[in-house]
C-alpha atoms as a PDB file:
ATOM      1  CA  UNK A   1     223.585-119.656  -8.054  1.00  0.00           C
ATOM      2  CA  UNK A   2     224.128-121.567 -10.840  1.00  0.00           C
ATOM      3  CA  UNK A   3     223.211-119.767 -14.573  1.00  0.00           C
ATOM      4  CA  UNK A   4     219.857-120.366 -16.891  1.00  0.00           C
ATOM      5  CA  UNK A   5     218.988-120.336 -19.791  1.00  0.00           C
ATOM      6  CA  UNK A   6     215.393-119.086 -19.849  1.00  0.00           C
ATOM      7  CA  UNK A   7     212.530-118.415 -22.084  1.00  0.00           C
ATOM      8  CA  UNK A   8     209.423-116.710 -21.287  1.00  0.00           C
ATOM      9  CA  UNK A   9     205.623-117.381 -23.124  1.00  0.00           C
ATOM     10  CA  UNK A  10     203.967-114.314 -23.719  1.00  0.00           C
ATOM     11  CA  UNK A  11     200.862-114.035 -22.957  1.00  0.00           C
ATOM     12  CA  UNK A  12     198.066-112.295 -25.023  1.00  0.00           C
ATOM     13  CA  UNK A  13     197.651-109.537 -22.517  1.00  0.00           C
ATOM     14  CA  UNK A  14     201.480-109.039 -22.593  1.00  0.00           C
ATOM     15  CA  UNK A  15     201.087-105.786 -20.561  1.00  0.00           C
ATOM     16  CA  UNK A  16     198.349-107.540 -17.961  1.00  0.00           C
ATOM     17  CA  UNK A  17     199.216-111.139 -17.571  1.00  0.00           C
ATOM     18  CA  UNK A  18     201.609-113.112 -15.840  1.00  0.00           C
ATOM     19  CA  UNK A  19     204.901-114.378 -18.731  1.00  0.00           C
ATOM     20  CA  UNK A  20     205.333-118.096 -17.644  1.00  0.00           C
ATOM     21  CA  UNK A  21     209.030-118.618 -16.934  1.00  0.00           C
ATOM     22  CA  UNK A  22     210.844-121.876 -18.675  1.00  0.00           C
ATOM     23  CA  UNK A  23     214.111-122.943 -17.846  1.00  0.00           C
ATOM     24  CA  UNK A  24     215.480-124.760 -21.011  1.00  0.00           C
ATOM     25  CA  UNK A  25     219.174-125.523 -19.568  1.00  0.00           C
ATOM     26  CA  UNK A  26     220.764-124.682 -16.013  1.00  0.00           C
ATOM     27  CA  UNK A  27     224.082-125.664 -14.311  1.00  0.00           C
ATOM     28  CA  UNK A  28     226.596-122.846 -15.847  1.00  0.00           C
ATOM     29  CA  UNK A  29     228.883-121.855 -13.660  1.00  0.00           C
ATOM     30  CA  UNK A  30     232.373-119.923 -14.085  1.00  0.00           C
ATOM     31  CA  UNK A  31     235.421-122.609 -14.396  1.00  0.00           C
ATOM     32  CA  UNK A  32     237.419-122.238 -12.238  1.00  0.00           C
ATOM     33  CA  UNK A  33     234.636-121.251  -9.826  1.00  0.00           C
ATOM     34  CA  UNK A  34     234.874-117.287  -8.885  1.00  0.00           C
ATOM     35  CA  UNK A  35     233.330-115.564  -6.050  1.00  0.00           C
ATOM     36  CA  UNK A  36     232.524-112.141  -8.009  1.00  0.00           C
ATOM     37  CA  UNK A  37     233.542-110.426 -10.792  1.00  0.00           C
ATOM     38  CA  UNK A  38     232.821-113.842 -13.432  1.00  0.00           C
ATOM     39  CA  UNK A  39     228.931-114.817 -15.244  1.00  0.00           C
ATOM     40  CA  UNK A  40     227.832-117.700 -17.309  1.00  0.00           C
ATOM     41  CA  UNK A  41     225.994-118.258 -18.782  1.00  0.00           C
ATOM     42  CA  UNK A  42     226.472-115.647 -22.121  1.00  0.00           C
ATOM     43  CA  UNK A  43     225.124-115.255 -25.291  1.00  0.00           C
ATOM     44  CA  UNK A  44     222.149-117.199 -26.462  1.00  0.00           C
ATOM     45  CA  UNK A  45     221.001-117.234 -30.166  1.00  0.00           C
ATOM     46  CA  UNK A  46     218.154-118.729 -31.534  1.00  0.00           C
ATOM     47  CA  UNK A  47     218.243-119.845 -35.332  1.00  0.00           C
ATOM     48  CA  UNK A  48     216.362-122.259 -37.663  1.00  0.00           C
ATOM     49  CA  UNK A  49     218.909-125.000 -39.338  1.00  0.00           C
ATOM     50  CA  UNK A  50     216.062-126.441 -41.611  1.00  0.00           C
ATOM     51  CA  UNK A  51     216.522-123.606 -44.934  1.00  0.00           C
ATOM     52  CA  UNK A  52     212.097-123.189 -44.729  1.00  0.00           C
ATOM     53  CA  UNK A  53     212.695-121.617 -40.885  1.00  0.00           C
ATOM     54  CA  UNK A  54     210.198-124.759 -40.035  1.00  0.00           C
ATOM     55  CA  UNK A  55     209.681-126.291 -35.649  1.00  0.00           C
ATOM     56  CA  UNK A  56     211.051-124.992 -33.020  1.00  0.00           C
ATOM     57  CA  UNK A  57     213.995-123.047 -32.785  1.00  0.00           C
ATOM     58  CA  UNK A  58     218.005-125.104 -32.075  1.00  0.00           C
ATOM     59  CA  UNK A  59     220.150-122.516 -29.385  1.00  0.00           C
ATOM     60  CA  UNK A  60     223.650-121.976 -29.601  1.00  0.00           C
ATOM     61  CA  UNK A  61     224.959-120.656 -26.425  1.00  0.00           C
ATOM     62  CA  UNK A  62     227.901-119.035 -25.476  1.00  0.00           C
ATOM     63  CA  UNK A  63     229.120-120.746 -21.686  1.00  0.00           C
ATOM     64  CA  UNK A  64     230.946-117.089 -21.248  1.00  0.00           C
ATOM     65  CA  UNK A  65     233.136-117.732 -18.133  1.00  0.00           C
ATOM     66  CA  UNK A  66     231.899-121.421 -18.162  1.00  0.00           C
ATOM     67  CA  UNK A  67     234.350-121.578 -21.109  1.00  0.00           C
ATOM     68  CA  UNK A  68     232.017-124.022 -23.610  1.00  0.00           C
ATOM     69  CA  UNK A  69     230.087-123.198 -26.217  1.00  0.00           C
ATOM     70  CA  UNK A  70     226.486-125.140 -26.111  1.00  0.00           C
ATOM     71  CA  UNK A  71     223.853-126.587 -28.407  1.00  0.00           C
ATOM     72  CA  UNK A  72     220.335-126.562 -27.326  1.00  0.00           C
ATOM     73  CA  UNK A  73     218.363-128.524 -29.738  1.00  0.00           C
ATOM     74  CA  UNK A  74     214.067-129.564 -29.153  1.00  0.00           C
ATOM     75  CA  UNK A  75     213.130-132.689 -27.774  1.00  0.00           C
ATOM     76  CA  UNK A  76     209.981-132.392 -29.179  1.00  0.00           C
ATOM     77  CA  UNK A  77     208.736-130.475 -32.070  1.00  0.00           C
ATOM     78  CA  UNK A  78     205.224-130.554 -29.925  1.00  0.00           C
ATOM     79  CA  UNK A  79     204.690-127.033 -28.650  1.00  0.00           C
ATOM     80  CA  UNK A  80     203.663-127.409 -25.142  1.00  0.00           C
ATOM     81  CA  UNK A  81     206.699-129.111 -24.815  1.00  0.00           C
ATOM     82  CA  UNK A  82     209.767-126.936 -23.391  1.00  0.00           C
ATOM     83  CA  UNK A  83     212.517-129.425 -22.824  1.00  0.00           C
ATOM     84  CA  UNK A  84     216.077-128.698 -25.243  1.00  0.00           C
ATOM     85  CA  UNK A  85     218.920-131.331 -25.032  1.00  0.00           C
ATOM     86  CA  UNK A  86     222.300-129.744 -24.355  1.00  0.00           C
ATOM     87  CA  UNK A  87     225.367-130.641 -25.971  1.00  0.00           C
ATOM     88  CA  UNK A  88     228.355-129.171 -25.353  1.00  0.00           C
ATOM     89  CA  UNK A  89     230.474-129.048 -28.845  1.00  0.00           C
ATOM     90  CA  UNK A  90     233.838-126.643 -27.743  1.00  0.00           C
ATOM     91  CA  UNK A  91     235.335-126.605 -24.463  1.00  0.00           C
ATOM     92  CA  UNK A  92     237.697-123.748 -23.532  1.00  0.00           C
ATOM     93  CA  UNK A  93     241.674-124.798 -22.068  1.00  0.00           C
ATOM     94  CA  UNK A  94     242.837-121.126 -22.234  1.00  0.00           C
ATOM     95  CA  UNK A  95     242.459-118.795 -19.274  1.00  0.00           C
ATOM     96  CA  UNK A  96     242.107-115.198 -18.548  1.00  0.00           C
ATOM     97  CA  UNK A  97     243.868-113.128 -16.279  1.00  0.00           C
ATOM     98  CA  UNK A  98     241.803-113.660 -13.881  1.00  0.00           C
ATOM     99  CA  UNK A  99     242.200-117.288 -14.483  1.00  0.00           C
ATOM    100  CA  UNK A 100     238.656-118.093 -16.050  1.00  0.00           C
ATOM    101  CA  UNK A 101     238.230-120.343 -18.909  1.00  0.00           C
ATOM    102  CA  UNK A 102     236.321-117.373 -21.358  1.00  0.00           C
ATOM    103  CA  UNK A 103     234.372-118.397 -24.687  1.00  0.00           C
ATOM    104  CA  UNK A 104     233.368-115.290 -26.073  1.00  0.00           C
ATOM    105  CA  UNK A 105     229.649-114.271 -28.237  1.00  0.00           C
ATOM    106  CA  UNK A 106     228.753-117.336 -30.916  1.00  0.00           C
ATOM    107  CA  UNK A 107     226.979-116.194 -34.466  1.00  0.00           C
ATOM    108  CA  UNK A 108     225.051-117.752 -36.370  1.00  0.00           C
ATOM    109  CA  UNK A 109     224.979-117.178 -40.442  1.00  0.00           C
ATOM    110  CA  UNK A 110     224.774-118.403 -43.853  1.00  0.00           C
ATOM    111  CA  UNK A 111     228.073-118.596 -45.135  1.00  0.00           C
ATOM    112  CA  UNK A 112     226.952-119.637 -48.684  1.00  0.00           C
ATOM    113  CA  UNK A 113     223.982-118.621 -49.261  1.00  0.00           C
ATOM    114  CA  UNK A 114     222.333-122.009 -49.459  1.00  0.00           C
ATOM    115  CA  UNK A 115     219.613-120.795 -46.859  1.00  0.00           C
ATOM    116  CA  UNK A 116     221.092-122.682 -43.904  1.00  0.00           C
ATOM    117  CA  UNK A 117     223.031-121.840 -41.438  1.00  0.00           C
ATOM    118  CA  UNK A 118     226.803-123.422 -41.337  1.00  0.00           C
END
């Protein structure tokens, strides 16, 4: 089964209502391919790169045993509207032991205090 990344609406009976299920990027899969024992995707973290924390949120995603590291940026700034664009900026050549390609957890931060993240 191939990986997701998912995000859920809450609803404003959190504890009584159905959360309606999005799936803003799919097809991560451990390269090479591994029958147990390997997961992708890994870490997701959401972060703002306009300084006034303004629209939707950009993703950066860690491909774990997929071996990339991910972008997941709005297609729309219109709020109904759950589709990301993924873009794929590092690819992994190095293996493990186990001969995955690994990408370990992505940050995000403001390295210089502008009010951005770099």
């Amino acid at each position: 089964v191939d990986g997701k990344v998912l995000a859920f609406e809450m609803p404003a009976k959190w504890d009584k209502e159905p959360w309606v299920k999005h799936v803003l990027a799919d097809g991560y899969l451990p390269q090479p391919k591994q029958p147990m024992g390997s997961g992708a995707p890994g870490t997701a973290v959401a972060f703002s790169p306009d300084a006034n924390n303004q629209g939707k949120p950009t993703i950066v995603l860690s491909g774990d045993d997929g071996g990339v590291v991910d972008i997941l940026t709005p297609a729309s700034e219109t709020t109904n509207d759950w589709k990301y664009t993924k873009k794929t900026i590092y690819t992994s050549t190095g293996t493990t032991q186990q001969g995955v390609r690994t990408v370990g957890r992505v940050l995000v931060a403001d390295m210089d205090e502008s009010g951005k993240p770099e």
